[in-house]
N, C-alpha and C. Protein backbone atom coordinates (compact mmCIF):
# COMPACT_ATOMS: atom_id res chain seq x y z
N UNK A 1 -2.64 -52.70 45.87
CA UNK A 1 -3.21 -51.38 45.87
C UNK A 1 -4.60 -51.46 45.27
N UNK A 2 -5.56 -50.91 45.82
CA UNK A 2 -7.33 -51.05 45.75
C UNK A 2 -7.13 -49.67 44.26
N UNK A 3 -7.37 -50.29 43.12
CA UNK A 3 -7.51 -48.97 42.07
C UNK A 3 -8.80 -48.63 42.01
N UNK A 4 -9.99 -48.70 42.87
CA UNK A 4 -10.41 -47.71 43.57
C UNK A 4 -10.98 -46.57 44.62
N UNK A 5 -9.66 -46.71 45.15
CA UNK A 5 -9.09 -45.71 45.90
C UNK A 5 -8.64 -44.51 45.31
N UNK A 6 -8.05 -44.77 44.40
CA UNK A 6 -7.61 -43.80 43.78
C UNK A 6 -8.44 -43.16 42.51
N UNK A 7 -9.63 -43.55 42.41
CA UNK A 7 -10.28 -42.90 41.47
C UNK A 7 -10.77 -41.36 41.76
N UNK A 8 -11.06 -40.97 43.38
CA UNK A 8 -11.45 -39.72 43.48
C UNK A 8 -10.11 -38.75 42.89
N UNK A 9 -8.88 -39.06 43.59
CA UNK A 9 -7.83 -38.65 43.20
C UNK A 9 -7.56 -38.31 41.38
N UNK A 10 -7.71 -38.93 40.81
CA UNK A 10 -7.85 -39.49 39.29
C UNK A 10 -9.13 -38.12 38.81
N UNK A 11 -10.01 -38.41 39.12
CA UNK A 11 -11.37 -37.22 39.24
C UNK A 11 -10.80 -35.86 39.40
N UNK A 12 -10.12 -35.65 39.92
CA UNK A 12 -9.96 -34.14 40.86
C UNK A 12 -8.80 -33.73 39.49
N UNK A 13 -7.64 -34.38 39.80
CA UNK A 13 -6.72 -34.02 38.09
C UNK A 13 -7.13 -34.29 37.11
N UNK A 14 -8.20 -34.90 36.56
CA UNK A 14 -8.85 -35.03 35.12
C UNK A 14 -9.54 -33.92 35.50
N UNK A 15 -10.71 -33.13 36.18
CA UNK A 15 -11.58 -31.63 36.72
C UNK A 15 -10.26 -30.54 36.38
N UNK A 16 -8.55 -30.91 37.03
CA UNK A 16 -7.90 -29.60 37.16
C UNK A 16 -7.48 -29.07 35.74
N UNK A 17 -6.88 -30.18 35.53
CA UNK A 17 -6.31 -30.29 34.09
C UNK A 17 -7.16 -29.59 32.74
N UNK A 18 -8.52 -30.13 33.11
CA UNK A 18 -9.62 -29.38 32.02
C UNK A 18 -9.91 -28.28 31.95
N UNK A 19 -9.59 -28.01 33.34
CA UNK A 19 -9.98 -26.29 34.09
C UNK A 19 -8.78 -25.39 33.38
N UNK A 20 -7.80 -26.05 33.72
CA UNK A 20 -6.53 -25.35 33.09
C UNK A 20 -6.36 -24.70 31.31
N UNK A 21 -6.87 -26.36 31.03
CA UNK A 21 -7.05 -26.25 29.21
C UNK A 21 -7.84 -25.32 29.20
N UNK A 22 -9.69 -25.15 29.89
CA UNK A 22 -10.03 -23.98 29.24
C UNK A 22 -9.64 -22.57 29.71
N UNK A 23 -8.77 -22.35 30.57
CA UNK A 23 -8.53 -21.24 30.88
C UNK A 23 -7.21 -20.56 29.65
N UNK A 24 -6.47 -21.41 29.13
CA UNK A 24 -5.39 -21.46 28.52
C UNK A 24 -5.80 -21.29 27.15
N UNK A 25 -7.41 -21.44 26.88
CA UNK A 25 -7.88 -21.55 25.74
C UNK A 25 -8.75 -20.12 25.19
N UNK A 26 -8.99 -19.55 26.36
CA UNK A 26 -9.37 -17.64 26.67
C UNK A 26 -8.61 -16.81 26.59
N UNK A 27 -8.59 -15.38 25.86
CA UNK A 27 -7.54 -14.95 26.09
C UNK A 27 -7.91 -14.01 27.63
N UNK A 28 -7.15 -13.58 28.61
CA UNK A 28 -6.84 -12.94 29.41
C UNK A 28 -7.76 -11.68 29.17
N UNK A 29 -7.47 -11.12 28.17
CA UNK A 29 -7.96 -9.57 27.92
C UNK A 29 -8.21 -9.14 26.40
N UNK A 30 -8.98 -8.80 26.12
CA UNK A 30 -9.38 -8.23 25.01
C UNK A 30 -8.05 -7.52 24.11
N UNK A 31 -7.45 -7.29 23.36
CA UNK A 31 -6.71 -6.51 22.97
C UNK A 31 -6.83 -5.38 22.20
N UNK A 32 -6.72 -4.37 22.85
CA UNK A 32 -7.26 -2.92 22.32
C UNK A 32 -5.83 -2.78 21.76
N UNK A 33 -6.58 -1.64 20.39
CA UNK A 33 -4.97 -1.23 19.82
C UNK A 33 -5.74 0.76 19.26
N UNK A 34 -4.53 1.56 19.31
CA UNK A 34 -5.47 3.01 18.78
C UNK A 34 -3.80 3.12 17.75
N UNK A 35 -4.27 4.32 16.28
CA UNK A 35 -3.37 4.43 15.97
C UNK A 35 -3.63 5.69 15.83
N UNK A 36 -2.57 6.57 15.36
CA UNK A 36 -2.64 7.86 15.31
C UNK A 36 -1.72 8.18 13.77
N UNK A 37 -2.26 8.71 12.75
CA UNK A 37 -1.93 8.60 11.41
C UNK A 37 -1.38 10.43 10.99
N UNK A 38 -0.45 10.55 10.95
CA UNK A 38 -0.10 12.12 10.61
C UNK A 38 0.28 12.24 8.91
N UNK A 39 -0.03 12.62 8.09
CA UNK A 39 0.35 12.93 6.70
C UNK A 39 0.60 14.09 6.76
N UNK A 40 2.17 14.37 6.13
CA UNK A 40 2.81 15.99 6.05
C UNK A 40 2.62 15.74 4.19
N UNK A 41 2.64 14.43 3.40
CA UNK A 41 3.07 15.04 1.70
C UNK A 41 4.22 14.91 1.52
N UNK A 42 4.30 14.72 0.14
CA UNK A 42 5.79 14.76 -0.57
C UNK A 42 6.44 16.18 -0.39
N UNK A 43 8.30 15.74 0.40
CA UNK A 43 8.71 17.39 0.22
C UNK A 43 9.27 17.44 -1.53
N UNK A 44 9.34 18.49 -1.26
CA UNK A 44 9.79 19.32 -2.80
C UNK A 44 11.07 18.08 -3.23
N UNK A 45 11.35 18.23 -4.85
CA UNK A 45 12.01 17.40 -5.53
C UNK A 45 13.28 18.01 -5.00
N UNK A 46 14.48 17.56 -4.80
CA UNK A 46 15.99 18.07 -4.37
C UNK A 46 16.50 19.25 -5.35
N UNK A 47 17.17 19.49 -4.09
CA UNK A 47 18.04 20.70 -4.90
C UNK A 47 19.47 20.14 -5.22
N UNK A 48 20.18 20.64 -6.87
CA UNK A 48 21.03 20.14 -6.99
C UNK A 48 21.71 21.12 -6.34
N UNK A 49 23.12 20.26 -5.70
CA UNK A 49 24.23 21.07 -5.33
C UNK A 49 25.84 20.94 -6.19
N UNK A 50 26.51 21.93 -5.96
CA UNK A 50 27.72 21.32 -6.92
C UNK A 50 28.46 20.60 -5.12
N UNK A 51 29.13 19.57 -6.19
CA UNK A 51 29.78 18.89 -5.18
C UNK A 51 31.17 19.18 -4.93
N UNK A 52 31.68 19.64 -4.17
CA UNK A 52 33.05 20.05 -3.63
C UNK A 52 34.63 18.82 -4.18
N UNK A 53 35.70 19.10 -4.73
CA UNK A 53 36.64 18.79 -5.12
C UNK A 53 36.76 17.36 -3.83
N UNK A 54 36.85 16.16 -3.89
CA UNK A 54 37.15 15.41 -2.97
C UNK A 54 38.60 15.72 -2.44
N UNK A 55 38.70 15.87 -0.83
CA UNK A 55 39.69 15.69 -0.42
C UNK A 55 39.96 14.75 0.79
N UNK A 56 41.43 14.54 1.01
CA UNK A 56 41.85 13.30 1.45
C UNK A 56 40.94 12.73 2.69
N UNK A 57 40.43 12.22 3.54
CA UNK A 57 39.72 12.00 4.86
C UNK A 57 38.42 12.53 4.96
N UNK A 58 37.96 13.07 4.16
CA UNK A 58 36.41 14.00 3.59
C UNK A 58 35.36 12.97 3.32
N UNK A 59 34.21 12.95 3.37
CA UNK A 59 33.03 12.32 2.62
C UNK A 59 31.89 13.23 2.24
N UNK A 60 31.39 13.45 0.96
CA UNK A 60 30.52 14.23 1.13
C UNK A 60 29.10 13.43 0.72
N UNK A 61 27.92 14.34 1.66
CA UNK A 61 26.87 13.46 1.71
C UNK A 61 25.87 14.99 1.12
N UNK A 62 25.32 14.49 0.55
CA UNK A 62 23.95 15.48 -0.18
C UNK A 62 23.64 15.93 0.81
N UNK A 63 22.72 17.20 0.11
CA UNK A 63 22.01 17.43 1.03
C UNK A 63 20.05 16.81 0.80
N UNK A 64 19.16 17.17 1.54
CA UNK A 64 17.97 16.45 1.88
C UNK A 64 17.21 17.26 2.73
N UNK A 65 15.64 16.97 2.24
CA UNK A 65 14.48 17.77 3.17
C UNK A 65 14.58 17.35 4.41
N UNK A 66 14.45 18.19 5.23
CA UNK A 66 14.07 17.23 6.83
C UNK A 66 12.30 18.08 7.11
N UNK A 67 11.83 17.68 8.05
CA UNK A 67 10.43 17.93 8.53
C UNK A 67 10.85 18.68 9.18
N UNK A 68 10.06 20.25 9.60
CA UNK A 68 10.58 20.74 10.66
C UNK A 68 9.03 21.70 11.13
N UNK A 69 8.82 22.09 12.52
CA UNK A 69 7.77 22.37 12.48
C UNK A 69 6.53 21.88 11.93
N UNK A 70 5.95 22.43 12.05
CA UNK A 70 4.52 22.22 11.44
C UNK A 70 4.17 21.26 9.85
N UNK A 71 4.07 20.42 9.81
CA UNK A 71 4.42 20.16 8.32
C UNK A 71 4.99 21.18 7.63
N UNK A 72 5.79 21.67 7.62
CA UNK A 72 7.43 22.05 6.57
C UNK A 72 8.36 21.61 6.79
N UNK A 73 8.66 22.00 5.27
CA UNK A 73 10.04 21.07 5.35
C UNK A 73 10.91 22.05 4.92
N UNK A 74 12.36 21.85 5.44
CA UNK A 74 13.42 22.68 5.32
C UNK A 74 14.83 21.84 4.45
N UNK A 75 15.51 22.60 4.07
CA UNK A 75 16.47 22.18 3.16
C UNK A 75 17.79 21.92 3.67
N UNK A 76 18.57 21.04 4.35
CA UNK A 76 19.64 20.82 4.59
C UNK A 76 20.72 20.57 3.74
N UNK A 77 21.45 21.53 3.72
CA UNK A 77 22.93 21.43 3.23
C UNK A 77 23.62 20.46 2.63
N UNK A 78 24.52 19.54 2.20
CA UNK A 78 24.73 18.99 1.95
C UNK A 78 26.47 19.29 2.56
N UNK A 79 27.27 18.17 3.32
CA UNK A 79 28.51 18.58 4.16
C UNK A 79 29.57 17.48 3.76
C-alpha cells in the first residue's frame, strides 16, 4: 500500500475533525435569562389557637398565613 495515497484522505479528517472541535468549542446561542422578583413582606406573627382535646384518628395542624390577593395575607384556621 503507497502511504501516499492516502495522505489526501488523512488531510480531509485531520480539516473535519478540527472543524468539529471548533464548533463543539462555541456555544450554539447566547444564553438569555429574565427574572421577575415579587416581595409581599413578613406576614403578621401567628395567632395562638387553643388546641382541641386529641381524639382517636384526628391530627391537628395549626393554623398559618397564606398570601391571598394582592399582597395580603389571610389567616387560616388551624383543623
Amino acid at each position: 500500500m503507497n502511504p501516499t495515497a492516502n495522505k489526501p484522505l488523512i488531510a480531509a479528517a485531520a480539516a473535519a475533525l478540527l472543524a468539529l472541535g471548533a464548533l463543539a468549542a462555541t456555544p450554539a446561542a447566547q444564553a438569555q435569562t429574565a427574572s421577575i422578583a415579587v416581595r409581599i413582606g413578613a406576614p403578621p406573627p401567628p395567632r395562638h389557637e387553643p388546641v382541641p382535646l386529641a381524639r382517636p384518628g384526628w391530627l391537628w395542624t395549626p393554623g398559618h398565613w397564606e398570601v391571598r390577593g394582592h399582597h395580603r395575607y389571610a389567616w387560616v384556621g388551624g383543623a
